[in-house]
PDB file of N, CA and C in Angstrom:
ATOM      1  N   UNK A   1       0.855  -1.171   0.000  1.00  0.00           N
ATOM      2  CA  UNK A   1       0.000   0.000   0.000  1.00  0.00           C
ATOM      3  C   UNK A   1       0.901   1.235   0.000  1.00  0.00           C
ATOM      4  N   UNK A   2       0.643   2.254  -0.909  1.00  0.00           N
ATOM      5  CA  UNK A   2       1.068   3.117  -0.839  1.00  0.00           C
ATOM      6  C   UNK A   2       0.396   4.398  -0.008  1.00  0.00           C
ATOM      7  N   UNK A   3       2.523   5.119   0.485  1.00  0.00           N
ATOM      8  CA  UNK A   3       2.169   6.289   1.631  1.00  0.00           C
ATOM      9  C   UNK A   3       0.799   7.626   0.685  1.00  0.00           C
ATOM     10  N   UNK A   4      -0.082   7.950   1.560  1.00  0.00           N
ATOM     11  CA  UNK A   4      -0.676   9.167   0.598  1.00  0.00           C
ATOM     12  C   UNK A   4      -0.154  10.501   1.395  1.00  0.00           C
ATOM     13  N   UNK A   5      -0.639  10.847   0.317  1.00  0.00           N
ATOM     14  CA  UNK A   5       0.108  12.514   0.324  1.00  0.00           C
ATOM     15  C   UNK A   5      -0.566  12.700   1.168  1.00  0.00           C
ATOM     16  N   UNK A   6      -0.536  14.179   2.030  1.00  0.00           N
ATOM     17  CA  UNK A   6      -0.952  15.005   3.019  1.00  0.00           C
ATOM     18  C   UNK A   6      -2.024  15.489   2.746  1.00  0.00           C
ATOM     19  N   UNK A   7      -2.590  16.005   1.665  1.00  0.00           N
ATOM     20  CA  UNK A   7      -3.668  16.288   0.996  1.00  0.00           C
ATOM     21  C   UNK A   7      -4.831  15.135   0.940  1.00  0.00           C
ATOM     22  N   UNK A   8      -4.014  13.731   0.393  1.00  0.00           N
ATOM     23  CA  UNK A   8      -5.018  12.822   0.020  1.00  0.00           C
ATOM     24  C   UNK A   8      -5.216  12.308   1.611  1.00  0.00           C
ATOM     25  N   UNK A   9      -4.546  11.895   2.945  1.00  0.00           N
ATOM     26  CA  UNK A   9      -4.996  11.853   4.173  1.00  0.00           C
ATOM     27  C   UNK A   9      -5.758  12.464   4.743  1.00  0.00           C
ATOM     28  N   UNK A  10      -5.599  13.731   4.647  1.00  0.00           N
ATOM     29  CA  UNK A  10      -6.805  14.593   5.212  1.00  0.00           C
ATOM     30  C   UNK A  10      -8.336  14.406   4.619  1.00  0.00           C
ATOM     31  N   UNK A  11      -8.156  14.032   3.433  1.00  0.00           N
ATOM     32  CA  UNK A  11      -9.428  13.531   2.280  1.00  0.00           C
ATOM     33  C   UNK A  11     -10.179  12.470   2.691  1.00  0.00           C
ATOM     34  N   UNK A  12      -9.229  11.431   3.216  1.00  0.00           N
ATOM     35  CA  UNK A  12      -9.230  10.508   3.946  1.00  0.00           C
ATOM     36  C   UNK A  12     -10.050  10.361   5.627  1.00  0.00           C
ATOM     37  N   UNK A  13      -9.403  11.013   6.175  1.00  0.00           N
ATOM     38  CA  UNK A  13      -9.864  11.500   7.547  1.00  0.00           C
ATOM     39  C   UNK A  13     -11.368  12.084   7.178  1.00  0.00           C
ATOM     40  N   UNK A  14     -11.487  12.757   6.393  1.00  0.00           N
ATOM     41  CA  UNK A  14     -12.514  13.124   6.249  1.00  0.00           C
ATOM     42  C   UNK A  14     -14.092  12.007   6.039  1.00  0.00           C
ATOM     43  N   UNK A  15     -13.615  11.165   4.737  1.00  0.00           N
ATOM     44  CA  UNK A  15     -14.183  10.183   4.461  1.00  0.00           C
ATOM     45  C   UNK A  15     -14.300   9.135   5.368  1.00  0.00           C
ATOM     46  N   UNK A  16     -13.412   8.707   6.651  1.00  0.00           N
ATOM     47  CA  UNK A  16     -13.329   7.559   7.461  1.00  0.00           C
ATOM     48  C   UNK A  16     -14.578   8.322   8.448  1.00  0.00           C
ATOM     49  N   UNK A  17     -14.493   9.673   8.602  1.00  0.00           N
ATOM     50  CA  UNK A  17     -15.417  10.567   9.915  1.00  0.00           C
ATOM     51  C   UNK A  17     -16.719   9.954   9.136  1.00  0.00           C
ATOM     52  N   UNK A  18     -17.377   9.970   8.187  1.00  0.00           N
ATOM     53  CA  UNK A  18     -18.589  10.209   7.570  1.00  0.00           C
ATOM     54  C   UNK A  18     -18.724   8.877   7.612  1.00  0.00           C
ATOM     55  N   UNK A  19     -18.066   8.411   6.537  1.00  0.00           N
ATOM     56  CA  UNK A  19     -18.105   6.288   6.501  1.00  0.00           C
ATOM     57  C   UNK A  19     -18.712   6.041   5.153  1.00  0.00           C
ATOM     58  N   UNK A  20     -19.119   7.049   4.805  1.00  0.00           N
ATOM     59  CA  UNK A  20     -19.748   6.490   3.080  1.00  0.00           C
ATOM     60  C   UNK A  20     -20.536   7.941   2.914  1.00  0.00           C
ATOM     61  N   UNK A  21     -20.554   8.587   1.763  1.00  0.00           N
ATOM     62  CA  UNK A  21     -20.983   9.807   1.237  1.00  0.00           C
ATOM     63  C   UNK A  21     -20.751  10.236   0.250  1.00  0.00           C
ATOM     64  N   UNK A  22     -20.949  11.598  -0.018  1.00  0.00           N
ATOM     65  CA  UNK A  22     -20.843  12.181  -1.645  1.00  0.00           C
ATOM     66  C   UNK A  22     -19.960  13.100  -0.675  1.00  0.00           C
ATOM     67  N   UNK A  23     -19.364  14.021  -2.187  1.00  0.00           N
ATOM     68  CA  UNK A  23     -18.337  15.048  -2.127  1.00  0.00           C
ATOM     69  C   UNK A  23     -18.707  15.777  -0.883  1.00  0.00           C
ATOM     70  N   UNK A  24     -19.832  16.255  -1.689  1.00  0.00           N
ATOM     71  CA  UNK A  24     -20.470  17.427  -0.348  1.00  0.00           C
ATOM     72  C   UNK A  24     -20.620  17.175   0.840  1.00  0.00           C
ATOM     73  N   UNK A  25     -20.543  15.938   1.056  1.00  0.00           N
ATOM     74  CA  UNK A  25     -20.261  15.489   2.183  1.00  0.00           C
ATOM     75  C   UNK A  25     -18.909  15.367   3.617  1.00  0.00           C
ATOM     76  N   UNK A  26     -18.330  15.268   2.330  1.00  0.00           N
ATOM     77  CA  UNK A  26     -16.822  15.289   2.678  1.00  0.00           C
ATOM     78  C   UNK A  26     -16.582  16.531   2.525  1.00  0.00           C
ATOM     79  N   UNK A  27     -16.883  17.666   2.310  1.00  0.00           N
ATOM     80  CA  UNK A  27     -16.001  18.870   2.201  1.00  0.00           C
ATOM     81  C   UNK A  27     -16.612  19.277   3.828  1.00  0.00           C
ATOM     82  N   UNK A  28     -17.712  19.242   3.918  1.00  0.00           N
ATOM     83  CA  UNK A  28     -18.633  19.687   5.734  1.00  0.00           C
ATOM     84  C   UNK A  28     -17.587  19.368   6.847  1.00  0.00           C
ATOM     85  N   UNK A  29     -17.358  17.430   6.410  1.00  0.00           N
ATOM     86  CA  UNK A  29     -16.111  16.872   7.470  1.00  0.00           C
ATOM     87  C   UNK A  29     -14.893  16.991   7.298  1.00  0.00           C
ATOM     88  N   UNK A  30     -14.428  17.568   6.513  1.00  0.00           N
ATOM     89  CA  UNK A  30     -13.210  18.183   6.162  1.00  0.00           C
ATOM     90  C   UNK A  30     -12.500  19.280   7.149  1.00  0.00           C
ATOM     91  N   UNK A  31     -11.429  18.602   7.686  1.00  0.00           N
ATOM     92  CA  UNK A  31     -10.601  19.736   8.659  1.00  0.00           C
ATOM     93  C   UNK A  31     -10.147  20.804   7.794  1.00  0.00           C
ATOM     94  N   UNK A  32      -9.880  22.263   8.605  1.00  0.00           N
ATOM     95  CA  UNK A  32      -9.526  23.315   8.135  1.00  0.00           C
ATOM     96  C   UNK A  32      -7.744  22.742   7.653  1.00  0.00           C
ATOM     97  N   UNK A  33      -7.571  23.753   6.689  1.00  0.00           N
ATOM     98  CA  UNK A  33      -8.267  24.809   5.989  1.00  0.00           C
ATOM     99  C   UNK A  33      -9.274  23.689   4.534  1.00  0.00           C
ATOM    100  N   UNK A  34     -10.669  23.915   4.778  1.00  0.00           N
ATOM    101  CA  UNK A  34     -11.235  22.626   3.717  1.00  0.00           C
ATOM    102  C   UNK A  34     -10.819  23.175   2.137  1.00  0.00           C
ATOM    103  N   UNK A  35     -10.833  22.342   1.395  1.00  0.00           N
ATOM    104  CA  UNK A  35     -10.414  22.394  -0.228  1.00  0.00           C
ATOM    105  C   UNK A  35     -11.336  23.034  -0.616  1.00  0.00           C
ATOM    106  N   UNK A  36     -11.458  23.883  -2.327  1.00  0.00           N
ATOM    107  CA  UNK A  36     -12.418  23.999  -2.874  1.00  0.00           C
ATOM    108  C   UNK A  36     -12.782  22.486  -3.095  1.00  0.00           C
ATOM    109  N   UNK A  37     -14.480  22.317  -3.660  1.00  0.00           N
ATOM    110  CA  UNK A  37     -14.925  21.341  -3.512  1.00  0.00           C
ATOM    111  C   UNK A  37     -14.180  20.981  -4.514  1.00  0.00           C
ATOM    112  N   UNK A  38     -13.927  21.182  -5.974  1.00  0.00           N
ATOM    113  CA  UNK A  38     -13.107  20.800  -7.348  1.00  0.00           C
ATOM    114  C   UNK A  38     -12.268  20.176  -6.752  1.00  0.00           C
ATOM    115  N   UNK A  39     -11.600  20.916  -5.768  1.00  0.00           N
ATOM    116  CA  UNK A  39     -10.082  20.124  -5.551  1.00  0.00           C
ATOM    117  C   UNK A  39     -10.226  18.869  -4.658  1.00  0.00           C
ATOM    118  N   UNK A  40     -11.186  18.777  -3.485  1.00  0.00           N
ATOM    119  CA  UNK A  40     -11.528  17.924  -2.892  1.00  0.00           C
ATOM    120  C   UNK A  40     -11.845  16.692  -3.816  1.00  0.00           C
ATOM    121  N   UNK A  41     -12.902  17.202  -4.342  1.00  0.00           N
ATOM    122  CA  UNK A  41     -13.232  16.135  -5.891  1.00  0.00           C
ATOM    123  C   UNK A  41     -12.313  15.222  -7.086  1.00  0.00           C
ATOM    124  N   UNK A  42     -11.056  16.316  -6.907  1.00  0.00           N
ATOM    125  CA  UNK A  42     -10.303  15.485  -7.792  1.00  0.00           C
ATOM    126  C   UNK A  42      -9.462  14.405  -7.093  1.00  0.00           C
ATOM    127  N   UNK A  43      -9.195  14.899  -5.301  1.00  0.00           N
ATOM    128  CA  UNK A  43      -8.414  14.038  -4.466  1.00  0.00           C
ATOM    129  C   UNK A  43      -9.117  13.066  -3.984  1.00  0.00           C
ATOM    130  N   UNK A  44     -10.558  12.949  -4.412  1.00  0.00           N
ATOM    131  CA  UNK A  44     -11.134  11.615  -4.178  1.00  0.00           C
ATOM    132  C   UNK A  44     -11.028  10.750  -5.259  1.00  0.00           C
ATOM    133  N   UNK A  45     -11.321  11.154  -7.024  1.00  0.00           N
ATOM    134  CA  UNK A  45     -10.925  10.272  -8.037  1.00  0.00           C
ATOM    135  C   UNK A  45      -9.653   9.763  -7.573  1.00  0.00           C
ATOM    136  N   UNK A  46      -8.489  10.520  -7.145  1.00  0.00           N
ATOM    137  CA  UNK A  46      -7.679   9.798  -7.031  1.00  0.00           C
ATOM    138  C   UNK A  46      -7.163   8.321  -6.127  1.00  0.00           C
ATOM    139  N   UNK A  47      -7.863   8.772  -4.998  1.00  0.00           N
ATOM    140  CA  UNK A  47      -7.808   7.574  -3.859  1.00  0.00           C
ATOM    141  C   UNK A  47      -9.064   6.408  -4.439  1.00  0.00           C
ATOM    142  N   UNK A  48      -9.660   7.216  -5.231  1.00  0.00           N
ATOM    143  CA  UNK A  48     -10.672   5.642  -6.056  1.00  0.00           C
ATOM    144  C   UNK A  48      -9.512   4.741  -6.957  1.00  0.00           C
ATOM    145  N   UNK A  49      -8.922   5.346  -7.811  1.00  0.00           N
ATOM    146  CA  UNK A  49      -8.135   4.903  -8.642  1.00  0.00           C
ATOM    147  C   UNK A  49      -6.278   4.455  -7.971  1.00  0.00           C
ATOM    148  N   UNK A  50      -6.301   4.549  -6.810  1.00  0.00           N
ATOM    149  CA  UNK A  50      -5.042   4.055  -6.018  1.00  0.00           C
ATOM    150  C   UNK A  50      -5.820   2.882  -5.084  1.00  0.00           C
ATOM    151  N   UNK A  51      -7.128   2.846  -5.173  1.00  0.00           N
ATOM    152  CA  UNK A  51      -7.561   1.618  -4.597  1.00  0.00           C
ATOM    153  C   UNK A  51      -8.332   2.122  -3.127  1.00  0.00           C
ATOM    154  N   UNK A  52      -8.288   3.147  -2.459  1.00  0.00           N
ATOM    155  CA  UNK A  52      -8.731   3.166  -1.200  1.00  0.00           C
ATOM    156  C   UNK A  52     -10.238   3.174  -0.898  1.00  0.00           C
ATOM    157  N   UNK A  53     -10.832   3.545  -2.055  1.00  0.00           N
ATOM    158  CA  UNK A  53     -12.683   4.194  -2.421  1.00  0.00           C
ATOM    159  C   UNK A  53     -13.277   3.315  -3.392  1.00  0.00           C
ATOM    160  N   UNK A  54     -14.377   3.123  -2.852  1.00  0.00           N
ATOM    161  CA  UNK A  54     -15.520   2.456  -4.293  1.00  0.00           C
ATOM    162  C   UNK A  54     -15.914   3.423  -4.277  1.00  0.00           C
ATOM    163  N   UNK A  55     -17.009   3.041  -5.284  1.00  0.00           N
ATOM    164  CA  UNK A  55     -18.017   4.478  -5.643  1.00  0.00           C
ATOM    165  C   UNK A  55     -18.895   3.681  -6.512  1.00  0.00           C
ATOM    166  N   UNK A  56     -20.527   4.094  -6.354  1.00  0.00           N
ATOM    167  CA  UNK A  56     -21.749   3.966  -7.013  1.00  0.00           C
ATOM    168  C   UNK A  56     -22.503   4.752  -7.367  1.00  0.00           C
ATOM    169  N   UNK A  57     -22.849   5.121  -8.412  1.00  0.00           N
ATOM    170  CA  UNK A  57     -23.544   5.959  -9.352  1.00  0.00           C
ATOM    171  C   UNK A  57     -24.477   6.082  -8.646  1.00  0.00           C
ATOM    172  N   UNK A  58     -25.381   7.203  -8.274  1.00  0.00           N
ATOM    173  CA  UNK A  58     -26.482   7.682  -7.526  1.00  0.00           C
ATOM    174  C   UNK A  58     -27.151   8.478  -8.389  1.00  0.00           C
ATOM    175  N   UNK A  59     -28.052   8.385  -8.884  1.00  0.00           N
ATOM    176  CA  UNK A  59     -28.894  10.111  -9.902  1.00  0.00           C
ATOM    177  C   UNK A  59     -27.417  10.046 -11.185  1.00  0.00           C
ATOM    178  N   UNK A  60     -26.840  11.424 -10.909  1.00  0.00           N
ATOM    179  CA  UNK A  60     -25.609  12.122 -10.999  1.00  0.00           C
ATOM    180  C   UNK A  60     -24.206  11.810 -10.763  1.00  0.00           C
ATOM    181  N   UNK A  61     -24.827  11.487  -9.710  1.00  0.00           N
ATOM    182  CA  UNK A  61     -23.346  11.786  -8.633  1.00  0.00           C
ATOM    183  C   UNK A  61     -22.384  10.403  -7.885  1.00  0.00           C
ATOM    184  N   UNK A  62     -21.587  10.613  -7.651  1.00  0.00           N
ATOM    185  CA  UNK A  62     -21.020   9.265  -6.670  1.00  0.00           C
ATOM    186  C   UNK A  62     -20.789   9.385  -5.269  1.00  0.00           C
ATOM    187  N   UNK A  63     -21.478   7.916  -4.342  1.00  0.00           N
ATOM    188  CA  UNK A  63     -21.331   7.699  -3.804  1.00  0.00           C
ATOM    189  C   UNK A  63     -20.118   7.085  -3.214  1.00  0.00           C
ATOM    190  N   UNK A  64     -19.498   7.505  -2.202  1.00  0.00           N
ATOM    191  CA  UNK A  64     -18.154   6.863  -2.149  1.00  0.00           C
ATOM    192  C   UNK A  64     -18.477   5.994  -0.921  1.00  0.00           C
ATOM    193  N   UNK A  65     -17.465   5.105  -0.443  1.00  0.00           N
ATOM    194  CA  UNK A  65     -17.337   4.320   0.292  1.00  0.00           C
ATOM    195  C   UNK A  65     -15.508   3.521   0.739  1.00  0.00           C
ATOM    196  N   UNK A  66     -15.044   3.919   1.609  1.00  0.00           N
ATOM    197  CA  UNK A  66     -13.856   3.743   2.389  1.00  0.00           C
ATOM    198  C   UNK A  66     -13.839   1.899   1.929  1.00  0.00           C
ATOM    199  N   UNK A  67     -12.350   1.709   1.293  1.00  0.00           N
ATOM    200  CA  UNK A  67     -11.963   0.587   0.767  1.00  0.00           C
ATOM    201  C   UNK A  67     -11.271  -0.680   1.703  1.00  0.00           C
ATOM    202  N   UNK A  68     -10.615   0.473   2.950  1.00  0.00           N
ATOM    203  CA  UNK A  68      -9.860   0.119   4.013  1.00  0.00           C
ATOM    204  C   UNK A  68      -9.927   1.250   5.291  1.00  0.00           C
ATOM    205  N   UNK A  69      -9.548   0.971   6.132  1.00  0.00           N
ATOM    206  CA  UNK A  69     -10.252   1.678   7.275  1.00  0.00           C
ATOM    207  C   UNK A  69      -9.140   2.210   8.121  1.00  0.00           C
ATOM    208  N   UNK A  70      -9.335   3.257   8.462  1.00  0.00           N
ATOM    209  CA  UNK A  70      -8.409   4.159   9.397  1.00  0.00           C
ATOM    210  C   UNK A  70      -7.398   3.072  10.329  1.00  0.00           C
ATOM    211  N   UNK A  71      -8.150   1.992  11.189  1.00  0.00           N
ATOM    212  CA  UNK A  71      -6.936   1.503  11.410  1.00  0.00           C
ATOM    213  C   UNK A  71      -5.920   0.674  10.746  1.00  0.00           C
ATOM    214  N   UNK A  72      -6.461   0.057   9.843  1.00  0.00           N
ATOM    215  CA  UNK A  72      -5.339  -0.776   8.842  1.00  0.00           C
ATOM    216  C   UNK A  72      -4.575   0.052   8.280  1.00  0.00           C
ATOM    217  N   UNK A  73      -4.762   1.534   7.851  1.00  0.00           N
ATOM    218  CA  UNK A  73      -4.455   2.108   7.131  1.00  0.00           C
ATOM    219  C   UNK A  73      -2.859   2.730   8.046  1.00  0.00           C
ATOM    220  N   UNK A  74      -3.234   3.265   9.712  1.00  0.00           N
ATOM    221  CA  UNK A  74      -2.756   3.461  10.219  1.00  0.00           C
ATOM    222  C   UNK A  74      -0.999   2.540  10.633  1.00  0.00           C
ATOM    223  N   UNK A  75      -1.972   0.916  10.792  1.00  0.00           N
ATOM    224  CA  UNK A  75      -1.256   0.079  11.058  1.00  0.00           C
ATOM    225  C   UNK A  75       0.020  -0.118   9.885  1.00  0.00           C
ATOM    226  N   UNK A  76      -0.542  -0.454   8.438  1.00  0.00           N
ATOM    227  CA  UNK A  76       0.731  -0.358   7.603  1.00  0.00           C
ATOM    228  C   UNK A  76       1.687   0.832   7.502  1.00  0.00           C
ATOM    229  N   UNK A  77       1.361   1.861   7.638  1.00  0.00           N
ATOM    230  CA  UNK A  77       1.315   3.401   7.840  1.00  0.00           C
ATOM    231  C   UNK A  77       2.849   3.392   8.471  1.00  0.00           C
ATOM    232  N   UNK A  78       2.516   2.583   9.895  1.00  0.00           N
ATOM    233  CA  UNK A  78       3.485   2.936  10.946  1.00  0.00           C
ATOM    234  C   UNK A  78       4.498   1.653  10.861  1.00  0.00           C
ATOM    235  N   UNK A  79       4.085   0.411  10.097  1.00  0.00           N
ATOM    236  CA  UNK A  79       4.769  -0.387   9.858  1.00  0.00           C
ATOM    237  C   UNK A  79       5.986   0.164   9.244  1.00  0.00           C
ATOM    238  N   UNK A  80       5.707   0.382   7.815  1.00  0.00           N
ATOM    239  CA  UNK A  80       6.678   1.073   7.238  1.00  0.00           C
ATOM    240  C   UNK A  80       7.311   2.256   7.386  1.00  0.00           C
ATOM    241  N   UNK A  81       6.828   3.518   8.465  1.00  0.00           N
ATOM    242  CA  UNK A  81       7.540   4.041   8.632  1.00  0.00           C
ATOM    243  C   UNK A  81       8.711   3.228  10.000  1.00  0.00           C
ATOM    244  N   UNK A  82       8.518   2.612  10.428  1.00  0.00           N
ATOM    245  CA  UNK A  82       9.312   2.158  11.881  1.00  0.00           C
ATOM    246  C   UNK A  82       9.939   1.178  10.807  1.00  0.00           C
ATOM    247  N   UNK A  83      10.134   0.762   9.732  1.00  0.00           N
ATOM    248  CA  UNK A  83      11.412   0.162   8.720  1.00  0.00           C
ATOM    249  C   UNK A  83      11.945   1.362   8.324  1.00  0.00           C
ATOM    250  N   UNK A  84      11.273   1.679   7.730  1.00  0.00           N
ATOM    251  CA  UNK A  84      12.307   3.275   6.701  1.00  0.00           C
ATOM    252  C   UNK A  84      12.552   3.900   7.500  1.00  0.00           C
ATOM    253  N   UNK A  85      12.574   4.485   8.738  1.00  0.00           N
ATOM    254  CA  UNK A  85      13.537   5.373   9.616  1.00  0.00           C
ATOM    255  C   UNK A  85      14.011   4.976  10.892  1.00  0.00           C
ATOM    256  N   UNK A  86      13.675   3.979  11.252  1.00  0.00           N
ATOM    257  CA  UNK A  86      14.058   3.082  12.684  1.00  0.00           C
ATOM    258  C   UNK A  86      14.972   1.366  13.045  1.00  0.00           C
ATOM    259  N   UNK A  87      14.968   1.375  11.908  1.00  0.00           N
ATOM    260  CA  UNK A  87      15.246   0.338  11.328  1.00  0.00           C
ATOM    261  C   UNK A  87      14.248  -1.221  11.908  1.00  0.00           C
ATOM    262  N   UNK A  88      13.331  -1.115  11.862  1.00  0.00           N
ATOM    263  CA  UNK A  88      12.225  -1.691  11.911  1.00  0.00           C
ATOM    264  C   UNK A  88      12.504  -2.075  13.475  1.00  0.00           C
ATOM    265  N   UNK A  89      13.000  -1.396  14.543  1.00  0.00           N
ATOM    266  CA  UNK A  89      12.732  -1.635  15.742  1.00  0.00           C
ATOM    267  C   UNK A  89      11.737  -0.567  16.312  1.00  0.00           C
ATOM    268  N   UNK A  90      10.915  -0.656  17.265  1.00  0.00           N
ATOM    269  CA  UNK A  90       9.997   0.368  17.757  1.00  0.00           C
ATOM    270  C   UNK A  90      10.639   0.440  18.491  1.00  0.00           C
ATOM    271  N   UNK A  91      11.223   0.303  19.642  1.00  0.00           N
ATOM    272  CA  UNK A  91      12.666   0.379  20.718  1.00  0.00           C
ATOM    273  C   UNK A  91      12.998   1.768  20.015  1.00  0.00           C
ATOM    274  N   UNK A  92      13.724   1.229  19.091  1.00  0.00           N
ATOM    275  CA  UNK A  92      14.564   2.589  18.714  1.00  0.00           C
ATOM    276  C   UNK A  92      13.459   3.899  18.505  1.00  0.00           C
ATOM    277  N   UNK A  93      12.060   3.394  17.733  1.00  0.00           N
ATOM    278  CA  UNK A  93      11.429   4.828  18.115  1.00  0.00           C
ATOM    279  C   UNK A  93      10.917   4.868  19.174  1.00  0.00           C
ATOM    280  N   UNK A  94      10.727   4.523  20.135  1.00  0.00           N
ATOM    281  CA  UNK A  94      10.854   5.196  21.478  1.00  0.00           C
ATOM    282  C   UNK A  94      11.575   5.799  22.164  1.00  0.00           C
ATOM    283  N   UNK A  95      12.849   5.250  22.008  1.00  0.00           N
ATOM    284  CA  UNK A  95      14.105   5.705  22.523  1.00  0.00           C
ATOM    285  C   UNK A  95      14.362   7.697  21.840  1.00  0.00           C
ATOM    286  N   UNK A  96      13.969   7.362  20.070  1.00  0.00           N
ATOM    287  CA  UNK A  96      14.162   8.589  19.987  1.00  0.00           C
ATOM    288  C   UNK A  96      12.876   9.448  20.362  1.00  0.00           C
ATOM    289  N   UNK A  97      11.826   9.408  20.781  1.00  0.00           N
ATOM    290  CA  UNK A  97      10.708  10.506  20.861  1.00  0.00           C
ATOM    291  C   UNK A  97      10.993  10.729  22.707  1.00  0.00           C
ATOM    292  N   UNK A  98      11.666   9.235  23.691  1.00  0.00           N
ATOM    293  CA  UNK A  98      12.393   9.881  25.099  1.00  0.00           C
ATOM    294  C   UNK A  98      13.376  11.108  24.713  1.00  0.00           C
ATOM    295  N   UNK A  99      14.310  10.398  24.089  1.00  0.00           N
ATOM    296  CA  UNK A  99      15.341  11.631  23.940  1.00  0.00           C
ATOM    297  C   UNK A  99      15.329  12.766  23.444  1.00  0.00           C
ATOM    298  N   UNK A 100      14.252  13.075  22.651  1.00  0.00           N
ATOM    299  CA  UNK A 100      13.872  14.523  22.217  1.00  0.00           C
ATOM    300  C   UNK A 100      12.492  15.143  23.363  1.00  0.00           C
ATOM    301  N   UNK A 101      12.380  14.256  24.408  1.00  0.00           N
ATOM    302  CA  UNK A 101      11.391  14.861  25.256  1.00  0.00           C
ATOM    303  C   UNK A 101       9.751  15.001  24.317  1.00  0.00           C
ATOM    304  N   UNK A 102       9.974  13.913  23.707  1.00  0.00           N
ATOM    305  CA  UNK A 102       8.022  14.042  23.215  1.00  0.00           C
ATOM    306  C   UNK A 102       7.571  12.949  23.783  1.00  0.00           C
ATOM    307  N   UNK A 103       7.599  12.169  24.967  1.00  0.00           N
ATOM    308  CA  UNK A 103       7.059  11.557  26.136  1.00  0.00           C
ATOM    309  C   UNK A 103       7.534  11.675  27.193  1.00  0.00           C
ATOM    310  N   UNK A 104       6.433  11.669  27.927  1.00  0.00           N
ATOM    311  CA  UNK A 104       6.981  11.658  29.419  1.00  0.00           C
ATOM    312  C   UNK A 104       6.616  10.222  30.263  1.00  0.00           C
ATOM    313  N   UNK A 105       7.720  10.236  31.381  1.00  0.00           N
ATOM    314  CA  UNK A 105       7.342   8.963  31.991  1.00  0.00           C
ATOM    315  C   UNK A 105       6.460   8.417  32.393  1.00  0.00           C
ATOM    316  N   UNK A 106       5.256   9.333  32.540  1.00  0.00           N
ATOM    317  CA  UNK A 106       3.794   8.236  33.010  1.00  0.00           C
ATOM    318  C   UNK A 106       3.655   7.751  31.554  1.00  0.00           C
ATOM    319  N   UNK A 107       4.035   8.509  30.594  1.00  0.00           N
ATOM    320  CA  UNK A 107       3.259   7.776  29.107  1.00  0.00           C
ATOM    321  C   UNK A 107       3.978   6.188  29.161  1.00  0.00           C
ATOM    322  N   UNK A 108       5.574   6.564  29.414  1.00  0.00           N
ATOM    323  CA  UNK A 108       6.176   5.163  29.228  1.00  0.00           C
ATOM    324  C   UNK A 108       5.863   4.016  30.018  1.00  0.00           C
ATOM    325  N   UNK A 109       4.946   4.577  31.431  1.00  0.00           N
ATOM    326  CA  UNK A 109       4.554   3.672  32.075  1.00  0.00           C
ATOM    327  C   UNK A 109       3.636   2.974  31.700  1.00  0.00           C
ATOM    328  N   UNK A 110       2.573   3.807  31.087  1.00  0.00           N
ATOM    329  CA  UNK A 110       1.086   3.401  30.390  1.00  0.00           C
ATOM    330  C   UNK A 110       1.271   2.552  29.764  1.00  0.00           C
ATOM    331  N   UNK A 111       2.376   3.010  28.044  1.00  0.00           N
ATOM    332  CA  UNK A 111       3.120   1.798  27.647  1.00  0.00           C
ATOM    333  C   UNK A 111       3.110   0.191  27.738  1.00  0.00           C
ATOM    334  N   UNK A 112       4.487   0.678  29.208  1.00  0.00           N
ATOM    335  CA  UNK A 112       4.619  -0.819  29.411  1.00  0.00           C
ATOM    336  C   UNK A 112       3.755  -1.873  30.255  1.00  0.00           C
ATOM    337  N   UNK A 113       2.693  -0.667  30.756  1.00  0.00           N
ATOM    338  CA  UNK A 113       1.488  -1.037  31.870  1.00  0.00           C
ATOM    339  C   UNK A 113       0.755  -2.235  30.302  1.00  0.00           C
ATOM    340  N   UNK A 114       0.688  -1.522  29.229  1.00  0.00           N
ATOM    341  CA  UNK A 114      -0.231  -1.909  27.900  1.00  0.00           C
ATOM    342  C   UNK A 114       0.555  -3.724  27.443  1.00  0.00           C
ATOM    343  N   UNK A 115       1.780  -3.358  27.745  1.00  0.00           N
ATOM    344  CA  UNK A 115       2.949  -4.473  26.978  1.00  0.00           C
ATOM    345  C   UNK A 115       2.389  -5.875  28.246  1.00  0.00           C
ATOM    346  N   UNK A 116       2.423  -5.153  29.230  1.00  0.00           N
ATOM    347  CA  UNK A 116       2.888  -6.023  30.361  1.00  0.00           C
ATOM    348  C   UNK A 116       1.215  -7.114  29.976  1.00  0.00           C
ATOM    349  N   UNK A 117       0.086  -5.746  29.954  1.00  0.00           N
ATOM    350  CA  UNK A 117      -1.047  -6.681  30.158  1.00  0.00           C
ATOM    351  C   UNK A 117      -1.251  -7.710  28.668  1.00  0.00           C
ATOM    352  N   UNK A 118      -0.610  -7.375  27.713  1.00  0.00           N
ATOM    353  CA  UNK A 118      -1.020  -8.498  26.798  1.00  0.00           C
ATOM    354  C   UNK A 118      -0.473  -9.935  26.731  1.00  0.00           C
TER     355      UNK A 118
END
């Protein structure tokens, strides 16, 4: 699966909030700053045609529908980034978000409170 652009995630986010809709739909759930609808519109053909969206002819218009779901999406997401910059240890990204101070120790406790209980 391929990473999507920043543009096409937010498109995304948008579409996972709703769960199935038309454009106009998605531009309402759309975080700031929202697209013109055109542009919104064209970043949904695209995630149809990279595989993430169906879509069914309604009247006019298309109905879309989420292909894969925020957490799978998430899950490969972070797979591959924790290979391409960590060298596929999560250790090591922990180690670096301690050492730059973007957790603090109750988080690491929560953590291993999470590790311990599975």
């Amino acid at each position: 699966m391929e990473k999507l652009t920043q543009q096409e995630e937010a498109a995304m986010q948008a579409v996972w909030k709703i769960g199935q809709g038309f454009i106009k739909d998605f531009v309402e759930a759309h975080a700031a700053p929202v697209p013109p609808y055109t542009t919104l519109a064209s970043t949904i053909k695209n995630l149809e045609k990279k595989g993430f969206l169906d879509s069914r002819k309604v009247g006019n218009v298309y109905e879309y529908t989420p292909r894969i779901t925020e957490a799978n999406y998430k899950q490969k997401f972070m797979n591959g980034f924790v290979k391409d910059y960590f060298e596929n240890s999560y250790a090591s990204l922990v180690t670096f978000f301690a050492k730059e101070n973007k957790i603090s120790p109750k988080e690491l406790k929560e953590i291993l409170r999470l590790i311990e209980k599975k």
